[in-house]
C-alpha atoms as a PDB file:
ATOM      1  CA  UNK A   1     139.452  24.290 182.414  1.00  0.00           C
ATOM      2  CA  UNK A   2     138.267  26.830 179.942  1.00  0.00           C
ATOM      3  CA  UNK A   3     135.063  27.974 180.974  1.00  0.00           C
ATOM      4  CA  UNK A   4     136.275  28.036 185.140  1.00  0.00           C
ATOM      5  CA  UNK A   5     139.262  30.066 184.020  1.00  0.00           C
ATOM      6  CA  UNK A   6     137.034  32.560 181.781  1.00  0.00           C
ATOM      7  CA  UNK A   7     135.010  32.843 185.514  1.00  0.00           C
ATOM      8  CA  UNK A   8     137.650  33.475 187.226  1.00  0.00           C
ATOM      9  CA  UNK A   9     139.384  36.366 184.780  1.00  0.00           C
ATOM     10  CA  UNK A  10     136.515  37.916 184.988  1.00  0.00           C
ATOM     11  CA  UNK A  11     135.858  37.911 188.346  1.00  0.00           C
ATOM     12  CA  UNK A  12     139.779  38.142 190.270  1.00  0.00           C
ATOM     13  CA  UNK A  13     142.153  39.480 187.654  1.00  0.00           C
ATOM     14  CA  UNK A  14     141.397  43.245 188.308  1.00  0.00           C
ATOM     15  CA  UNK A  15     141.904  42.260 191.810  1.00  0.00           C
ATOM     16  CA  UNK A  16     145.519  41.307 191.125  1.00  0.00           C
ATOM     17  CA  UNK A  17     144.879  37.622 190.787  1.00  0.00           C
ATOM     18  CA  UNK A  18     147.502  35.616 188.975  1.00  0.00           C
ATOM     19  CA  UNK A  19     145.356  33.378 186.696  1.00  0.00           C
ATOM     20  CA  UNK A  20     146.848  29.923 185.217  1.00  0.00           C
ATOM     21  CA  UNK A  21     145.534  26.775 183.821  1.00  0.00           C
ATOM     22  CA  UNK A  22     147.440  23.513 184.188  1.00  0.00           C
ATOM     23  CA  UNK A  23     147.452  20.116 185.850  1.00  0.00           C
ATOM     24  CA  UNK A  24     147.985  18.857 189.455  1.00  0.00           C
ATOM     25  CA  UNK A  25     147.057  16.120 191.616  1.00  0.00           C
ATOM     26  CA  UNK A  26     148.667  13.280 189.231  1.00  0.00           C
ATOM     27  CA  UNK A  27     151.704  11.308 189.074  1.00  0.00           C
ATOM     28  CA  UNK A  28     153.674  12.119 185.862  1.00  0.00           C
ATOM     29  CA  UNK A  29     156.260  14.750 186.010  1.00  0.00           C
ATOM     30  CA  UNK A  30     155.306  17.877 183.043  1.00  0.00           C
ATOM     31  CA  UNK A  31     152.207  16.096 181.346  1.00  0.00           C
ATOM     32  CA  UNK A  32     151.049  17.445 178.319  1.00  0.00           C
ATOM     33  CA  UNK A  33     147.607  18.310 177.228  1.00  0.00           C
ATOM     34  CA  UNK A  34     147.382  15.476 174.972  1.00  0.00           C
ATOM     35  CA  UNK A  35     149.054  12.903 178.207  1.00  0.00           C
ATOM     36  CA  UNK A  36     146.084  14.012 180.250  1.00  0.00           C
ATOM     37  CA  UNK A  37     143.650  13.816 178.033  1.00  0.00           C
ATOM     38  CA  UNK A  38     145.045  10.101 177.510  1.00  0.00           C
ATOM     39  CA  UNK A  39     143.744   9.546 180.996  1.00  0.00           C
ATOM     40  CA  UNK A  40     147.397   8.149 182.116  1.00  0.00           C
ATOM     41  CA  UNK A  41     148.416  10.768 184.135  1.00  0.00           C
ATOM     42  CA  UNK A  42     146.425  10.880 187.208  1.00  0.00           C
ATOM     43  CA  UNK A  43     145.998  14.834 186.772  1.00  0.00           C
ATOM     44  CA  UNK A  44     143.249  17.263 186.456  1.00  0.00           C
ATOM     45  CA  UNK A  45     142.757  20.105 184.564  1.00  0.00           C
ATOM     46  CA  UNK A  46     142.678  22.823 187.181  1.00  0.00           C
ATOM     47  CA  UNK A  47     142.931  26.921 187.656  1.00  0.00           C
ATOM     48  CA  UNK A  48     145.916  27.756 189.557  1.00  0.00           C
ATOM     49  CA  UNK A  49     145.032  31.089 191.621  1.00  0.00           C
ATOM     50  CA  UNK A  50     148.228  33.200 192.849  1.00  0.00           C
ATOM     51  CA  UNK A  51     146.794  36.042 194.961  1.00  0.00           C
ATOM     52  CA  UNK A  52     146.947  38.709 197.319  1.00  0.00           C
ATOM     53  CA  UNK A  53     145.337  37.867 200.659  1.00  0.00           C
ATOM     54  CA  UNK A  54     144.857  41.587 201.418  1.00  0.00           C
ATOM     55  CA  UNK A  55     142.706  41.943 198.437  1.00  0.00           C
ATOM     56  CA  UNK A  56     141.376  38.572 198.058  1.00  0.00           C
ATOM     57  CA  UNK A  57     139.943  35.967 200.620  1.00  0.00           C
ATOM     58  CA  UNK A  58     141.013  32.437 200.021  1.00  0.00           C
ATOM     59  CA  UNK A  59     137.446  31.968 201.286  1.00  0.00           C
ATOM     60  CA  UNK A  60     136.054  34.101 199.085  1.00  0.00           C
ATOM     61  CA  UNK A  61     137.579  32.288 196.331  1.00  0.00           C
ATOM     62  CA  UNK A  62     136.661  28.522 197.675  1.00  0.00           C
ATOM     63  CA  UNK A  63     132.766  30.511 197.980  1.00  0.00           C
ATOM     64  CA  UNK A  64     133.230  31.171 194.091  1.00  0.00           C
ATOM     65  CA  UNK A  65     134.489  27.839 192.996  1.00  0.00           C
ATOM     66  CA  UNK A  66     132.009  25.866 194.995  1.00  0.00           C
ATOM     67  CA  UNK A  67     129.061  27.695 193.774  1.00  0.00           C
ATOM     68  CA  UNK A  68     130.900  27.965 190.023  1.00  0.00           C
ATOM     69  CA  UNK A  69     132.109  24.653 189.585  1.00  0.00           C
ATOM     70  CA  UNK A  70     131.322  22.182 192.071  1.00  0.00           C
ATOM     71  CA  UNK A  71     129.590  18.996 190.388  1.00  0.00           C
ATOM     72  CA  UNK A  72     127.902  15.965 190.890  1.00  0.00           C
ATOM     73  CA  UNK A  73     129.948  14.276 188.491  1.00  0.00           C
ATOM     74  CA  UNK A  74     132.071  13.722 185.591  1.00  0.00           C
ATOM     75  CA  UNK A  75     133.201  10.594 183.574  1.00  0.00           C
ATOM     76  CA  UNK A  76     136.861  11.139 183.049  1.00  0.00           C
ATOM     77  CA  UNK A  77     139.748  11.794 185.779  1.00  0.00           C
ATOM     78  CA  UNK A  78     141.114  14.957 183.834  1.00  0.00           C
ATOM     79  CA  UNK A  79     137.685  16.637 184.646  1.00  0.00           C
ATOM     80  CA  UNK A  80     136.952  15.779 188.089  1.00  0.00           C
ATOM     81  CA  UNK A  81     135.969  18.820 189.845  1.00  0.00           C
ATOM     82  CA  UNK A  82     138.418  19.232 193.179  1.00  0.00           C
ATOM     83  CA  UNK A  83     139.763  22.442 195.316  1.00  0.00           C
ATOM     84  CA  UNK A  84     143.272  21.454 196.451  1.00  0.00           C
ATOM     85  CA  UNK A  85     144.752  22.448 198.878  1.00  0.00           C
ATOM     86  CA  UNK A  86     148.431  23.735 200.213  1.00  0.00           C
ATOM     87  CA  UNK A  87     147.789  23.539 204.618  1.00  0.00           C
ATOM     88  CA  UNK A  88     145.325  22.117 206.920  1.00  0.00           C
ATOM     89  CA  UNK A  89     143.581  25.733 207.062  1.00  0.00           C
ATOM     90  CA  UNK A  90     142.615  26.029 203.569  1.00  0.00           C
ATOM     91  CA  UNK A  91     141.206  22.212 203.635  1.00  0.00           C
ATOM     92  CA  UNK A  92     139.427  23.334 206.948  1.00  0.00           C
ATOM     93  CA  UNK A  93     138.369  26.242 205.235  1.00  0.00           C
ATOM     94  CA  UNK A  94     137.353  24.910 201.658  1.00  0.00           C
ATOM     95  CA  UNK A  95     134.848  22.324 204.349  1.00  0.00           C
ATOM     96  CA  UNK A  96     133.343  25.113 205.911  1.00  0.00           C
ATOM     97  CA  UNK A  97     132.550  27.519 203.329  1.00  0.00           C
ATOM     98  CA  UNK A  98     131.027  24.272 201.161  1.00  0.00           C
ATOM     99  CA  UNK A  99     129.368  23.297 204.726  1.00  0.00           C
ATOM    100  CA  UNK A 100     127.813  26.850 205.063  1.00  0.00           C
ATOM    101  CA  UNK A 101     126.424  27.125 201.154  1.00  0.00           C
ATOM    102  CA  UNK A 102     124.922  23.583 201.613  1.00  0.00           C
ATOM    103  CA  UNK A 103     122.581  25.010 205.031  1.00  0.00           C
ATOM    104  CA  UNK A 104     121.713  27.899 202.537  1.00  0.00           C
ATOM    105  CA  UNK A 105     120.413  25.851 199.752  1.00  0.00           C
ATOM    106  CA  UNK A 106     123.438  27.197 197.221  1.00  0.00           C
ATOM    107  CA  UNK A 107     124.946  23.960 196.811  1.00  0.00           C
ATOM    108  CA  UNK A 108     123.845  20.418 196.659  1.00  0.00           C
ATOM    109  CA  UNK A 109     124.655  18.089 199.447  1.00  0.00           C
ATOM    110  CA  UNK A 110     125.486  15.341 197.033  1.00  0.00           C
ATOM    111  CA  UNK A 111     128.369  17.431 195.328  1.00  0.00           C
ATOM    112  CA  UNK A 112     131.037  15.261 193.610  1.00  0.00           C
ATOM    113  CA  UNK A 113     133.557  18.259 194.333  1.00  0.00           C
ATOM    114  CA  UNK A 114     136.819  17.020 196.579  1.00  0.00           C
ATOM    115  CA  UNK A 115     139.231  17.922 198.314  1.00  0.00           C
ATOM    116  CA  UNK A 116     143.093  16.826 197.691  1.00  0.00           C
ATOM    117  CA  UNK A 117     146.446  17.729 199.030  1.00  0.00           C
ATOM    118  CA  UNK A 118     148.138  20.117 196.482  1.00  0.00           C
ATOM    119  CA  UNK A 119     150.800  18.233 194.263  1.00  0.00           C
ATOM    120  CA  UNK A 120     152.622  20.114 192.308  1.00  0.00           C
ATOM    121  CA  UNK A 121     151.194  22.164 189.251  1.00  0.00           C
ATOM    122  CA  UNK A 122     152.199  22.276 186.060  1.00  0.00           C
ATOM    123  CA  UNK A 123     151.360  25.128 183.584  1.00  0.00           C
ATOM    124  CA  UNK A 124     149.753  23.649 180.739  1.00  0.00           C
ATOM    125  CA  UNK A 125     150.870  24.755 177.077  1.00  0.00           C
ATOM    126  CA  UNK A 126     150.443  28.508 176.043  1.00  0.00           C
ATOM    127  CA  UNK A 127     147.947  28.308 173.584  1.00  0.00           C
ATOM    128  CA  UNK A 128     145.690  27.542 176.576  1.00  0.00           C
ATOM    129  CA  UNK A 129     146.306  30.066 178.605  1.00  0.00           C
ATOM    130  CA  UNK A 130     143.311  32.627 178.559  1.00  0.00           C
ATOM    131  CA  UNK A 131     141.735  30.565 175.849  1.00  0.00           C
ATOM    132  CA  UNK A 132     138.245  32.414 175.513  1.00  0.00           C
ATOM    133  CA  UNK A 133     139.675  35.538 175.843  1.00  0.00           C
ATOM    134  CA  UNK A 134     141.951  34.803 173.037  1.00  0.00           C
ATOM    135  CA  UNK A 135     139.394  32.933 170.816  1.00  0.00           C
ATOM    136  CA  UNK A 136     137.007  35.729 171.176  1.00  0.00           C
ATOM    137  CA  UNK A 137     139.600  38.753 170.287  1.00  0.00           C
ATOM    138  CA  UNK A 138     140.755  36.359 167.300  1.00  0.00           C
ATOM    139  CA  UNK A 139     137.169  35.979 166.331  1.00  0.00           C
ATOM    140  CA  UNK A 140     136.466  39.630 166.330  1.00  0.00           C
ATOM    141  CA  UNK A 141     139.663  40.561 164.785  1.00  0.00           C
ATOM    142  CA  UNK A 142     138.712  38.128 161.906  1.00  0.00           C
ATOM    143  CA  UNK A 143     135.293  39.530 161.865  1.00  0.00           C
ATOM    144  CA  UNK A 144     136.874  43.399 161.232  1.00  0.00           C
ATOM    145  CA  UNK A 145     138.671  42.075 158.820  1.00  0.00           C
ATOM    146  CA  UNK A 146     136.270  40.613 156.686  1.00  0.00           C
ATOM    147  CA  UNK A 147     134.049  43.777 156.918  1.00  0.00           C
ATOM    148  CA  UNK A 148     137.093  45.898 155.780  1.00  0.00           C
ATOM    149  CA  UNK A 149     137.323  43.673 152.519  1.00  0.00           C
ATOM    150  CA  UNK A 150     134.033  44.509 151.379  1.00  0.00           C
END
């Protein structure tokens, strides 16, 4: 969940998106990392997008993921690529945006990506919460500091 969370900072936090990685759509209360990674859990690793709707679209956002994420794909549960969703007009919607890039040749017609009824979400731990964006300032910070020592 990495890399779609990076994509997502980048493109909806200055926008006043509320940005958190987790896991939804299984069947064990509070799973850890290592539970869902264990492939017992029934959950994916997800991005959990609180926003504003007067400065961000839910389509808009369903437009990004689909053309982002969507895949054809995966071999374990904990990676399958889904949008969930909370009422019958973001499922509608999430079906008509993917309908729409399909007829304009952004997304392929045999996309694994589906569609679930939101469970509930669970944060996953803190130390992956903005992961690249932490790895990268830790990486530079230990860069600085090895070009101080010499």
């Amino acid at each position: 969940f990495w890399g779609v969370e990076a994509s997502f900072r980048n493109e909806y936090i200055r926008r006043g998106a509320d940005i958190c990685v987790g896991y939804q759509g299984g069947h064990t209360p509070h799973p850890s990392y290592s539970l869902v990674c264990g492939g017992e859990t029934g959950h994916a690793e997800v991005v959990h997008i609180a926003y504003n709707d007067e400065n961000i679209s839910y389509s808009e956002i369903v437009e990004f993921f689909w053309i982002k994420h969507a895949r054809e794909g995966t071999s374990k549960e904990q990676y399958r690529s889904s949008v969930f969703y909370y009422d019958d007009s973001q499922k509608q919607t999430a079906l008509e945006v993917k309908e729409k890039l399909i007829k304009e040749g952004k997304l392929s017609p045999s996309v694994s990506t589906t569609l679930e009824p939101a469970t509930e979400f669970y944060p996953a731990e803190a130390y992956h919460q903005n992961y690249y964006g932490s790895y990268f300032l830790n990486r530079i910070s230990a860069k600085v500091q090895e070009s101080t020592k010499m």
